[in-house]
C-alpha atoms as a PDB file:
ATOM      1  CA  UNK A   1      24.103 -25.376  -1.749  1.00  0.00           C
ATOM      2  CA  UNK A   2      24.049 -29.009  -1.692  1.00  0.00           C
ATOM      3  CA  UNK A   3      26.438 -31.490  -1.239  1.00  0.00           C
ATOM      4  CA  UNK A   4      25.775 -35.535  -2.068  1.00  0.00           C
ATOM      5  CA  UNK A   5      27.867 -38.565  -0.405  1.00  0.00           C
ATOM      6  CA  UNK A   6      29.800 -40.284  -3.219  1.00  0.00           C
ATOM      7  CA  UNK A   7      26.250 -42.828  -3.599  1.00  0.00           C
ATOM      8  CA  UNK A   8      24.480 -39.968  -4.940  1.00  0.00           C
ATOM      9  CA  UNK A   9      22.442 -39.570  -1.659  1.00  0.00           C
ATOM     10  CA  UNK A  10      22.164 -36.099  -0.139  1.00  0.00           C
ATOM     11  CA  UNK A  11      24.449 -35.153   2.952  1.00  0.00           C
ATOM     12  CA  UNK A  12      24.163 -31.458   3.473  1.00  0.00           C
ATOM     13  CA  UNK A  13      21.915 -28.466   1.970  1.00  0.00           C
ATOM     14  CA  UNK A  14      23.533 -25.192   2.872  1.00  0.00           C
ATOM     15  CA  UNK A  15      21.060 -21.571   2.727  1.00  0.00           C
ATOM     16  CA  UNK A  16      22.841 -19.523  -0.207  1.00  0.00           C
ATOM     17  CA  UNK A  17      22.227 -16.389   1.568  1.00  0.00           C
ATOM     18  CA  UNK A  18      22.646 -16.834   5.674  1.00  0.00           C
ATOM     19  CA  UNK A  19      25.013 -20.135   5.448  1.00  0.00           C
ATOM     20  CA  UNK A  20      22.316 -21.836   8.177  1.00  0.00           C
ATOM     21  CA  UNK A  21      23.229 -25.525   7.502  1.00  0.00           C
ATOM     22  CA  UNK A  22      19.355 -27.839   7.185  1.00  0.00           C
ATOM     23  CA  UNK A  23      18.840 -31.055   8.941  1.00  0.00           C
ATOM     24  CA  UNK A  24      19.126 -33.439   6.582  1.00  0.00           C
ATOM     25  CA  UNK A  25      18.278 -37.464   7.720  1.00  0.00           C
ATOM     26  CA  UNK A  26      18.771 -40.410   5.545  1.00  0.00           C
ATOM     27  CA  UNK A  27      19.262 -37.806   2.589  1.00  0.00           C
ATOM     28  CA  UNK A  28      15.654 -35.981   3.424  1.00  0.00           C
ATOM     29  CA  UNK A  29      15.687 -32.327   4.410  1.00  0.00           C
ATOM     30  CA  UNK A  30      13.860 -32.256   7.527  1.00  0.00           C
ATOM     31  CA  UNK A  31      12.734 -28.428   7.771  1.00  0.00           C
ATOM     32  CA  UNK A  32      11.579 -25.849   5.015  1.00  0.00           C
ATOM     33  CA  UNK A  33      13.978 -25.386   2.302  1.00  0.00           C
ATOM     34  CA  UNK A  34      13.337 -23.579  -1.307  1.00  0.00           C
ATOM     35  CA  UNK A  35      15.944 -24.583  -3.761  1.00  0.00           C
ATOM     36  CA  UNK A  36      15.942 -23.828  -7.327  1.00  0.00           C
ATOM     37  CA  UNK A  37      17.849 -25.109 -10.266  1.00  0.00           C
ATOM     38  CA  UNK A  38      17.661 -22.662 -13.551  1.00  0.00           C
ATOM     39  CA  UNK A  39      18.841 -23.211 -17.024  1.00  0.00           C
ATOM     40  CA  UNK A  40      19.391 -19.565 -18.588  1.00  0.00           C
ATOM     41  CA  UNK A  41      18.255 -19.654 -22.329  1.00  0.00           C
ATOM     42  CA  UNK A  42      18.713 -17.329 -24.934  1.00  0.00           C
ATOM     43  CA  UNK A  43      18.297 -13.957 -23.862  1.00  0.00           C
ATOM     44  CA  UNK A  44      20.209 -13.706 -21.011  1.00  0.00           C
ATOM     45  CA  UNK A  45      23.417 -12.805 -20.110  1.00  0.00           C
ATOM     46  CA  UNK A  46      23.749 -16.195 -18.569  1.00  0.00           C
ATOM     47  CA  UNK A  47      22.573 -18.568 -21.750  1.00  0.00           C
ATOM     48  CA  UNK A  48      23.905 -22.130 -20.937  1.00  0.00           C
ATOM     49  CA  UNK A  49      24.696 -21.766 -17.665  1.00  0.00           C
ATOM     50  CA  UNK A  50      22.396 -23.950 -15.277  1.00  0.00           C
ATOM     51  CA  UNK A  51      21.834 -22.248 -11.303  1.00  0.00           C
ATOM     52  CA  UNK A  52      21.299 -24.240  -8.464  1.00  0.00           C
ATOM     53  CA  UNK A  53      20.849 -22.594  -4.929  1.00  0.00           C
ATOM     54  CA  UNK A  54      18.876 -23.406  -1.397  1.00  0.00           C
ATOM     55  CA  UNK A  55      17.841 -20.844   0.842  1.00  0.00           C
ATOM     56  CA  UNK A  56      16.407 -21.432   4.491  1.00  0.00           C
ATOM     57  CA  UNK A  57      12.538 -20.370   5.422  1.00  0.00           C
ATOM     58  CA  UNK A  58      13.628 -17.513   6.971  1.00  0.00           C
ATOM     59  CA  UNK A  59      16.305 -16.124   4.066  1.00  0.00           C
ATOM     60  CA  UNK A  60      13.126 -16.964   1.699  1.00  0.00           C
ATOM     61  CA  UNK A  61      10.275 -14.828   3.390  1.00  0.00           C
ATOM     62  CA  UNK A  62      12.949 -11.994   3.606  1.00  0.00           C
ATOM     63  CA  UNK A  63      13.203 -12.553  -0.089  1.00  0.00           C
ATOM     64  CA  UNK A  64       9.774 -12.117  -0.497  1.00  0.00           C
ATOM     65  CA  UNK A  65       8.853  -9.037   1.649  1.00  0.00           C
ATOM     66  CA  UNK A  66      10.801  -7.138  -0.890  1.00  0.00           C
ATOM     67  CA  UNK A  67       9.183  -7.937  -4.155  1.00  0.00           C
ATOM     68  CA  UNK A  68       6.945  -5.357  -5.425  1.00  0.00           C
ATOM     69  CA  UNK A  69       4.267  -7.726  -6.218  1.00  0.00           C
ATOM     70  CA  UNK A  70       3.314 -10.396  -4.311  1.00  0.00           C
ATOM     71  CA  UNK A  71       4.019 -13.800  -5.138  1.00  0.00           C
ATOM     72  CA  UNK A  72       0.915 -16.195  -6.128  1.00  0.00           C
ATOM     73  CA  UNK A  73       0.157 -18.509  -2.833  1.00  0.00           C
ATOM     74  CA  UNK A  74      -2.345 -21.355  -2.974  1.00  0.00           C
ATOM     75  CA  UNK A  75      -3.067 -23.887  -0.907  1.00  0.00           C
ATOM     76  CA  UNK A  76      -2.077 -27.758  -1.336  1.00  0.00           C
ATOM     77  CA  UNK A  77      -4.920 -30.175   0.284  1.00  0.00           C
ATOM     78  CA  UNK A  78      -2.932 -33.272  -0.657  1.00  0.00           C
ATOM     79  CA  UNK A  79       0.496 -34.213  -0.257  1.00  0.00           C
ATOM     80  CA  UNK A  80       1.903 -36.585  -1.999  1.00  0.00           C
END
């Protein structure tokens, strides 16, 4: 969950799942976050509705360790 100061710069980023509020400096998250923002389309229950939602490091490797397959990792040389 985020929240924005009334300039449109970010203020707080909430995990969705354990309510662990990030450090967030000058509107930058300072630690691992994984936030998503969905748009549902036609064949879902959801069509037209648009997620958003952060979760912590921690709340997303426990997220992980229970899918079936694992997700697709790779590793990023350059950072941008």
């Amino acid at each position: 969950m985020r929240k924005y100061k009334s300039n449109g710069e970010l203020e707080t980023v909430i995990c969705n799942v354990c309510g662990k509020k990030l450090i967030v400096e000058r509107g930058i998250v300072r630690e691992g976050v994984f936030s998503v923002d969905h748009a549902w389309d036609f064949f879902s229950e959801k069509d037209g509705e648009v997620h958003h939602w952060d979760l912590c490091e921690s709340c997303y490797d426990a997220v992980l360790g229970t899918f079936r397959i694992e997700a697709d990792v790779e590793e990023r040389v350059e950072f941008i």
